[in-house]
C-alpha atoms as a PDB file:
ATOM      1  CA  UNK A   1     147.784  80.852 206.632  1.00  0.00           C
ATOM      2  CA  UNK A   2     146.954  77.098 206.632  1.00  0.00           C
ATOM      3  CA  UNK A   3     149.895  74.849 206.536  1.00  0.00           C
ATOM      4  CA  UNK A   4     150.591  71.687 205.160  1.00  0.00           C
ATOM      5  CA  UNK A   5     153.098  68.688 205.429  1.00  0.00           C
ATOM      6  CA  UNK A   6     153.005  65.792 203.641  1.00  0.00           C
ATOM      7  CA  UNK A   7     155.170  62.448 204.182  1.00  0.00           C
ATOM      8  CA  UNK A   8     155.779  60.198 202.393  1.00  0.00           C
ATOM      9  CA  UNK A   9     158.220  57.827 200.266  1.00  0.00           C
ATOM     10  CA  UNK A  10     159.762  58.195 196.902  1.00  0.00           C
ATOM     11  CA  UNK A  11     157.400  57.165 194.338  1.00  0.00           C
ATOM     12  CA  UNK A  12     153.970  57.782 195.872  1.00  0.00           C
ATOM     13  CA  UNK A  13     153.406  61.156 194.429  1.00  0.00           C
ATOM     14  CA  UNK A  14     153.768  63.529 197.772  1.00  0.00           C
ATOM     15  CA  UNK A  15     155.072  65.866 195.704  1.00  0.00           C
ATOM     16  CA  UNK A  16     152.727  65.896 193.274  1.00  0.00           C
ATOM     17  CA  UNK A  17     150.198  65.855 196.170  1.00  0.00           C
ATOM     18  CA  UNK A  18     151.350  69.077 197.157  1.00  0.00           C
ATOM     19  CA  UNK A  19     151.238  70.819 193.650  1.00  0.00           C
ATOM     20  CA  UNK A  20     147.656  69.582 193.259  1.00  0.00           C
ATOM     21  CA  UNK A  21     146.352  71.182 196.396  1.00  0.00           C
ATOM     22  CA  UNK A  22     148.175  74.287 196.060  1.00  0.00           C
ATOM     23  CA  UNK A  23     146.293  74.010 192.176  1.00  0.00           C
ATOM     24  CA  UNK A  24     143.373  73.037 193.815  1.00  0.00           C
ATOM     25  CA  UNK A  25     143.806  76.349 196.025  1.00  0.00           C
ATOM     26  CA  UNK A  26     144.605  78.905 192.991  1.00  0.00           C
ATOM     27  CA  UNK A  27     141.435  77.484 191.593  1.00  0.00           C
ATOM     28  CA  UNK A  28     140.156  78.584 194.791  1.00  0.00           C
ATOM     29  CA  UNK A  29     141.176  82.219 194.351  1.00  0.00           C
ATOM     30  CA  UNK A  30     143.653  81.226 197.064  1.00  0.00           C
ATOM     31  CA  UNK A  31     146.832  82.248 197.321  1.00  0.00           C
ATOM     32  CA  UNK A  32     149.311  78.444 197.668  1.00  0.00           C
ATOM     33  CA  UNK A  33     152.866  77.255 197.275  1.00  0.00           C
ATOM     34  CA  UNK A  34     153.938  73.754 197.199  1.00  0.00           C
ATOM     35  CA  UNK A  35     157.762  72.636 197.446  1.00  0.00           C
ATOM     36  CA  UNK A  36     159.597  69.658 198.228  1.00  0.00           C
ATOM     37  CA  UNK A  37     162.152  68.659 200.448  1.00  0.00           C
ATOM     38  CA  UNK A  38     164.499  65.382 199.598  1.00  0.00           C
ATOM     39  CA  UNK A  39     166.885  63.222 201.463  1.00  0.00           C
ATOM     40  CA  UNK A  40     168.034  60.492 198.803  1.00  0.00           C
ATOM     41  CA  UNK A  41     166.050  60.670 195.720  1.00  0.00           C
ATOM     42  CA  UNK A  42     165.299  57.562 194.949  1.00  0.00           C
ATOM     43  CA  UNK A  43     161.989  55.208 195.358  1.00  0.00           C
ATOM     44  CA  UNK A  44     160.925  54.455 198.373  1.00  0.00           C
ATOM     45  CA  UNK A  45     163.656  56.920 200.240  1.00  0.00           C
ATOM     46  CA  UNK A  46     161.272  59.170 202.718  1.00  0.00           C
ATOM     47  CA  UNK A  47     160.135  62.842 201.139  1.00  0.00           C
ATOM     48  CA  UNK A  48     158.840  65.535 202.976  1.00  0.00           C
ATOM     49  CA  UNK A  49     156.314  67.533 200.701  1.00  0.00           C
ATOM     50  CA  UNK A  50     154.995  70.941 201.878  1.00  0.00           C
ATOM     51  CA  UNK A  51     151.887  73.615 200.605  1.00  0.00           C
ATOM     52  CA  UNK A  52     150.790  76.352 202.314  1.00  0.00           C
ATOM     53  CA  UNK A  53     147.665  77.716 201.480  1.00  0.00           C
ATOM     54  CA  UNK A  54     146.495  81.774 202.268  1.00  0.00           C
ATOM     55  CA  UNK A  55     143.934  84.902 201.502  1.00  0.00           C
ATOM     56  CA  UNK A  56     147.158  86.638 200.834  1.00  0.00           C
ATOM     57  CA  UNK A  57     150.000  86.588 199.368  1.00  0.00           C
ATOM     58  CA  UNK A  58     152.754  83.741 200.720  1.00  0.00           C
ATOM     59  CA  UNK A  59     155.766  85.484 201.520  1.00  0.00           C
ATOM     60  CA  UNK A  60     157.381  82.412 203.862  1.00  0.00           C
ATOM     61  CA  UNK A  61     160.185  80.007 201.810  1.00  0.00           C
ATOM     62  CA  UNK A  62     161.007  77.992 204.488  1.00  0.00           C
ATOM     63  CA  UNK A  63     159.907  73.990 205.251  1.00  0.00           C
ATOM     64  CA  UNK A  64     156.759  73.981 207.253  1.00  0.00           C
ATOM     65  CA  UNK A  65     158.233  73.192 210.946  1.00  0.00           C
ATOM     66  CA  UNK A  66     154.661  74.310 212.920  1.00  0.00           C
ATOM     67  CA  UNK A  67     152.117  72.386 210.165  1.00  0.00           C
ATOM     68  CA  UNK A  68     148.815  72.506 211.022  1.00  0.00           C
ATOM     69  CA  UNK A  69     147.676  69.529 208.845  1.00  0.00           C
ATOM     70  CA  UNK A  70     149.997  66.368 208.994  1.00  0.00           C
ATOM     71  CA  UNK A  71     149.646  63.743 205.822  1.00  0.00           C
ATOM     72  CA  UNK A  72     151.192  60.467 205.996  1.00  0.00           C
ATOM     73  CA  UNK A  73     151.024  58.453 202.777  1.00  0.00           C
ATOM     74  CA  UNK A  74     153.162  55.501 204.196  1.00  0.00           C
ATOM     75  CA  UNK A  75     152.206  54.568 207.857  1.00  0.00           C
ATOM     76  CA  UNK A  76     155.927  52.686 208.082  1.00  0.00           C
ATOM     77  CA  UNK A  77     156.789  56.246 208.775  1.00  0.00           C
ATOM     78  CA  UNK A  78     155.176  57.000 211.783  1.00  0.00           C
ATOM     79  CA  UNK A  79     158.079  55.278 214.246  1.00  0.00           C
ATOM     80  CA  UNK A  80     160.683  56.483 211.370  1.00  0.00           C
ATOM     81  CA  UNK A  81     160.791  59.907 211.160  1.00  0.00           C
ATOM     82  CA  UNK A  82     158.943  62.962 213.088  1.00  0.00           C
ATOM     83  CA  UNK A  83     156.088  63.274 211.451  1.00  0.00           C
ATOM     84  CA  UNK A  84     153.928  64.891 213.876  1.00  0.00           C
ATOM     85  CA  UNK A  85     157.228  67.401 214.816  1.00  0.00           C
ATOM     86  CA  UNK A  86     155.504  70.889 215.384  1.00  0.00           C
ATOM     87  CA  UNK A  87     151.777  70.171 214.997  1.00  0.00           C
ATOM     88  CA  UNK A  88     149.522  71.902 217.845  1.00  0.00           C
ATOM     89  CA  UNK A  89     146.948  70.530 219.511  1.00  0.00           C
ATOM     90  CA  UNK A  90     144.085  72.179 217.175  1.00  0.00           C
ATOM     91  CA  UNK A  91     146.315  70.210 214.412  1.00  0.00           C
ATOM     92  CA  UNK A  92     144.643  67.831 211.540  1.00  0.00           C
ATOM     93  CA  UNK A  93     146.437  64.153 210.880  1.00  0.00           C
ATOM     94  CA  UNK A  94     145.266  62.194 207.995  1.00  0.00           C
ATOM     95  CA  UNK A  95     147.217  58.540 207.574  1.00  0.00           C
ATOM     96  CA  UNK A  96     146.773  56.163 204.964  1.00  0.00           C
ATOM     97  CA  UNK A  97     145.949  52.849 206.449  1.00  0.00           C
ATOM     98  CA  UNK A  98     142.927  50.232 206.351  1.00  0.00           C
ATOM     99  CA  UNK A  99     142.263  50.582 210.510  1.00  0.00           C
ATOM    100  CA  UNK A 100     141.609  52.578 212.984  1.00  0.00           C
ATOM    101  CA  UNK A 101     143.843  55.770 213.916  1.00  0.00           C
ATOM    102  CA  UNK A 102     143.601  53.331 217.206  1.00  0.00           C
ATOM    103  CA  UNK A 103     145.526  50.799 215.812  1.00  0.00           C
ATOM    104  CA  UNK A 104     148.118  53.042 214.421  1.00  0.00           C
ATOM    105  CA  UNK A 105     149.590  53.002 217.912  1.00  0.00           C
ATOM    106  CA  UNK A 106     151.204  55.816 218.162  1.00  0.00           C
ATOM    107  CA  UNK A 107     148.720  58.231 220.777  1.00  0.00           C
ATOM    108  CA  UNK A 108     152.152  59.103 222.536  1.00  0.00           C
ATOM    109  CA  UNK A 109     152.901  60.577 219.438  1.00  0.00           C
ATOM    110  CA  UNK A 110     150.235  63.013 219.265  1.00  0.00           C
ATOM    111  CA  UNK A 111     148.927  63.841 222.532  1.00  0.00           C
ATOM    112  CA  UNK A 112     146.345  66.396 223.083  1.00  0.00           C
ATOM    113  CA  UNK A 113     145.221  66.316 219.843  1.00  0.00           C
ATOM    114  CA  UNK A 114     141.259  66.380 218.672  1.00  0.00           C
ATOM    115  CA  UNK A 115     140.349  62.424 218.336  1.00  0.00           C
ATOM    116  CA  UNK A 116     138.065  64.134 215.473  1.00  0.00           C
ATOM    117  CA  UNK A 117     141.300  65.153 213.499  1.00  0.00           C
ATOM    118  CA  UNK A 118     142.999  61.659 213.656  1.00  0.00           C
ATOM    119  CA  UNK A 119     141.786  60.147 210.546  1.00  0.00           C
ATOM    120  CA  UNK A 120     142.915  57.597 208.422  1.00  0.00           C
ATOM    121  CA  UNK A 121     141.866  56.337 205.153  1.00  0.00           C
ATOM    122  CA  UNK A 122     142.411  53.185 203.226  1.00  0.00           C
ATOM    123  CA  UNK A 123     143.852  55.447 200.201  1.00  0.00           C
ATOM    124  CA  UNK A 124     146.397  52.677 198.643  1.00  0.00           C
ATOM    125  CA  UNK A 125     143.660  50.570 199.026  1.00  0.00           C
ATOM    126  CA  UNK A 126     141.311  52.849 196.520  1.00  0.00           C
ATOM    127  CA  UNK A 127     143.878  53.599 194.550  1.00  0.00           C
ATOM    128  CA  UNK A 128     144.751  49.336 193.657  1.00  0.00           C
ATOM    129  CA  UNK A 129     140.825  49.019 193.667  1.00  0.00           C
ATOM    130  CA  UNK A 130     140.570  52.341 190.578  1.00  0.00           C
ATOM    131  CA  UNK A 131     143.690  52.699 189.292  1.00  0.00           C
ATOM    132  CA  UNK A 132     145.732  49.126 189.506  1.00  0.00           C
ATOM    133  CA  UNK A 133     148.368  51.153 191.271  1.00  0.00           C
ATOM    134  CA  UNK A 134     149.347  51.805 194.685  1.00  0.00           C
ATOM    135  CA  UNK A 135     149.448  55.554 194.391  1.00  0.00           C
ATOM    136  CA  UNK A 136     147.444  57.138 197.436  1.00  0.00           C
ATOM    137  CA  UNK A 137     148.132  60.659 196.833  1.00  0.00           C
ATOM    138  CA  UNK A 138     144.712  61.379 195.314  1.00  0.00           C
ATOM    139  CA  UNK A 139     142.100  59.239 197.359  1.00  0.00           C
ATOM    140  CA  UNK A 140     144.419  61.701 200.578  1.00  0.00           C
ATOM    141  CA  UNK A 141     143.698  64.957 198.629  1.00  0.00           C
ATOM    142  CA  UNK A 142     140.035  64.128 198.850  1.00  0.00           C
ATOM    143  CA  UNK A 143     140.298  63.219 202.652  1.00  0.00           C
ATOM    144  CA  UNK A 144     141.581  66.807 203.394  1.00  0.00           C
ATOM    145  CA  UNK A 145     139.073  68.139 201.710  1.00  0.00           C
ATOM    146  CA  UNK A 146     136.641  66.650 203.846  1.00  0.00           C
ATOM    147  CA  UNK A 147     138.661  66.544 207.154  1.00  0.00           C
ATOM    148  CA  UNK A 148     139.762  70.388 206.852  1.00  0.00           C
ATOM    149  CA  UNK A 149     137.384  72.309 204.667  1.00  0.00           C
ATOM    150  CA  UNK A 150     140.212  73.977 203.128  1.00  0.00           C
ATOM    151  CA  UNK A 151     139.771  73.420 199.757  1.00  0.00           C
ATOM    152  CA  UNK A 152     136.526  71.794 198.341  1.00  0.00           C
ATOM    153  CA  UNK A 153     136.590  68.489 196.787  1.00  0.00           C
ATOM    154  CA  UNK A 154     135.332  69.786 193.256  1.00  0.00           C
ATOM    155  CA  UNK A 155     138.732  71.890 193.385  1.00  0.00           C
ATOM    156  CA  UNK A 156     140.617  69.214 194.499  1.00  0.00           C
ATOM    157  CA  UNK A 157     138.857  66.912 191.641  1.00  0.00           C
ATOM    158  CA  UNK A 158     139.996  69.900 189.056  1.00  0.00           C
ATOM    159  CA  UNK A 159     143.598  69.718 189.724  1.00  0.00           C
ATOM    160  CA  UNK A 160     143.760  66.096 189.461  1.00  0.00           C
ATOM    161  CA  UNK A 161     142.135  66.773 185.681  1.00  0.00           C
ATOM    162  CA  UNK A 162     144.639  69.452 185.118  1.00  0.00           C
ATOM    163  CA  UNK A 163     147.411  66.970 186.144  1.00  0.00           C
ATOM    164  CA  UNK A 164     146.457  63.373 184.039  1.00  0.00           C
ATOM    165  CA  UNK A 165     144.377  63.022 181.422  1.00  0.00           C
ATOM    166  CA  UNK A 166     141.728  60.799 179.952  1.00  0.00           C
ATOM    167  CA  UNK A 167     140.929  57.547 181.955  1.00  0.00           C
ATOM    168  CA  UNK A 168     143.726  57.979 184.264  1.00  0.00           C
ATOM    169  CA  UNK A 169     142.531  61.400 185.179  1.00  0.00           C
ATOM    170  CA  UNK A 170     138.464  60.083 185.923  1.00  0.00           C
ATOM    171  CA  UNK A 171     140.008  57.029 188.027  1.00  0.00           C
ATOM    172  CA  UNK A 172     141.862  59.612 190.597  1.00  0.00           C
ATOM    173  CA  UNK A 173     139.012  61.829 190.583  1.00  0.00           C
ATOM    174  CA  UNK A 174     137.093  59.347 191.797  1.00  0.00           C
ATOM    175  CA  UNK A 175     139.209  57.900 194.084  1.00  0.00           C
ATOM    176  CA  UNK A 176     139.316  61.374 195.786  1.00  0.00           C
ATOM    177  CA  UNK A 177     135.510  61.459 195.997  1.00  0.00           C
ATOM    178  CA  UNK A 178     135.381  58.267 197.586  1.00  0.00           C
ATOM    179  CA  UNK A 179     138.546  58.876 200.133  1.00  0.00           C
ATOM    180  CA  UNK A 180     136.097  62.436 200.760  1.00  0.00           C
ATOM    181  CA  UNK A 181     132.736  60.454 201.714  1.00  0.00           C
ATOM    182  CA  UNK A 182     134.907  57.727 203.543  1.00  0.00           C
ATOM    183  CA  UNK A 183     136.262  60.826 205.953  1.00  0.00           C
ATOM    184  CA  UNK A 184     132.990  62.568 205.938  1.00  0.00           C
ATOM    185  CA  UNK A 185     131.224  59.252 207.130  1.00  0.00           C
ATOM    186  CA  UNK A 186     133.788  58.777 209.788  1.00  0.00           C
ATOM    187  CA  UNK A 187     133.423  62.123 211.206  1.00  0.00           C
ATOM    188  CA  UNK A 188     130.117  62.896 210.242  1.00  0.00           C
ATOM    189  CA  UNK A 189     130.494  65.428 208.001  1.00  0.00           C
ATOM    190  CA  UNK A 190     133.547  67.490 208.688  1.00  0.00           C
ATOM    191  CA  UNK A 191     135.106  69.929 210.916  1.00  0.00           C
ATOM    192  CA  UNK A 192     136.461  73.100 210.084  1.00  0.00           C
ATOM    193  CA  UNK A 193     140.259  74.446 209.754  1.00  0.00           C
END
């Protein structure tokens, strides 16, 4: 079972992050769930998202405590809360920000991990650019796709169809391709769950 966790604040679609990979999954023939977990529901209060994505069925309920893919749509988080809580060292991390992982500071936070599977992307930064909103959920669905090989982008690009429509639905699609090629360029050309 590959496990997923996905931070981020009210507002930038975590959530709906989560139900498009675990559609991106089924589409897959894969077997997914995707749940939330809130503290205040309100914009801009931190949400905890979670998919977990199997061969089989998905019997576990429970939040993901042991991920072994971290998402962080809002780097204020990373000094906030424990985002990296539970990840092992043969764990993925995918932030949202313009830099570095480097500059991220936070290598204390994630010790012993693969250098490889510390990647950010600029996804609010794609998402202004396509959609005039700062909504990085999609351009960070793409990024997994690349980083993990868990699901394939075309699946990913599916689920965003199946979720908007029209214009609104092309923009995110492409927003995920380019977040994919921006991770595959940085890591030169993926590594596998």
């Amino acid at each position: 079972m590959f496990s997923v966790r996905i931070h981020g604040r009210g507002g930038q679609g975590a959530v709906t992050a989560a139900e498009m990979l675990s559609v991106a999954a089924f589409d897959q023939g894969l077997h997914a769930q995707a749940f939330p977990s809130f503290g205040s529901e309100r914009t801009g209060a931190p949400v905890v998202a979670f998919c977990r994505i199997d061969d089989a069925p998905i019997r576990a309920h429970d939040p993901i405590a042991e991920p072994d893919a971290v998402i962080v749509q809002d780097p204020t988080l990373l000094h906030l809360v424990p985002v990296f809580a539970g990840i092992s060292t043969a764990g993925f991390v995918l932030v949202n920000s313009s830099g570095p992982f480097a500059d991220l500071q936070v290598d204390d936070l994630v010790p012993g991990l693969d250098p490889r599977r510390l990647v950010t992307v600029p996804a609010t930064e794609l998402s202004r650019e396509h959609l005039g909103q700062p909504r990085p959920n999609t351009a960070l669905l793409g990024a997994f796709a690349a980083l993990t090989g868990v699901v394939a982008l075309d699946a990913v690009q599916d689920a965003i169809r199946q979720r908007f429509s029209g214009d609104v639905a092309e923009a995110n699609a492409e927003i995920a391709r380019l977040a994919h090629d921006h991770v595959r360029l940085t890591i030169g050309g993926g590594i596998s769950a």
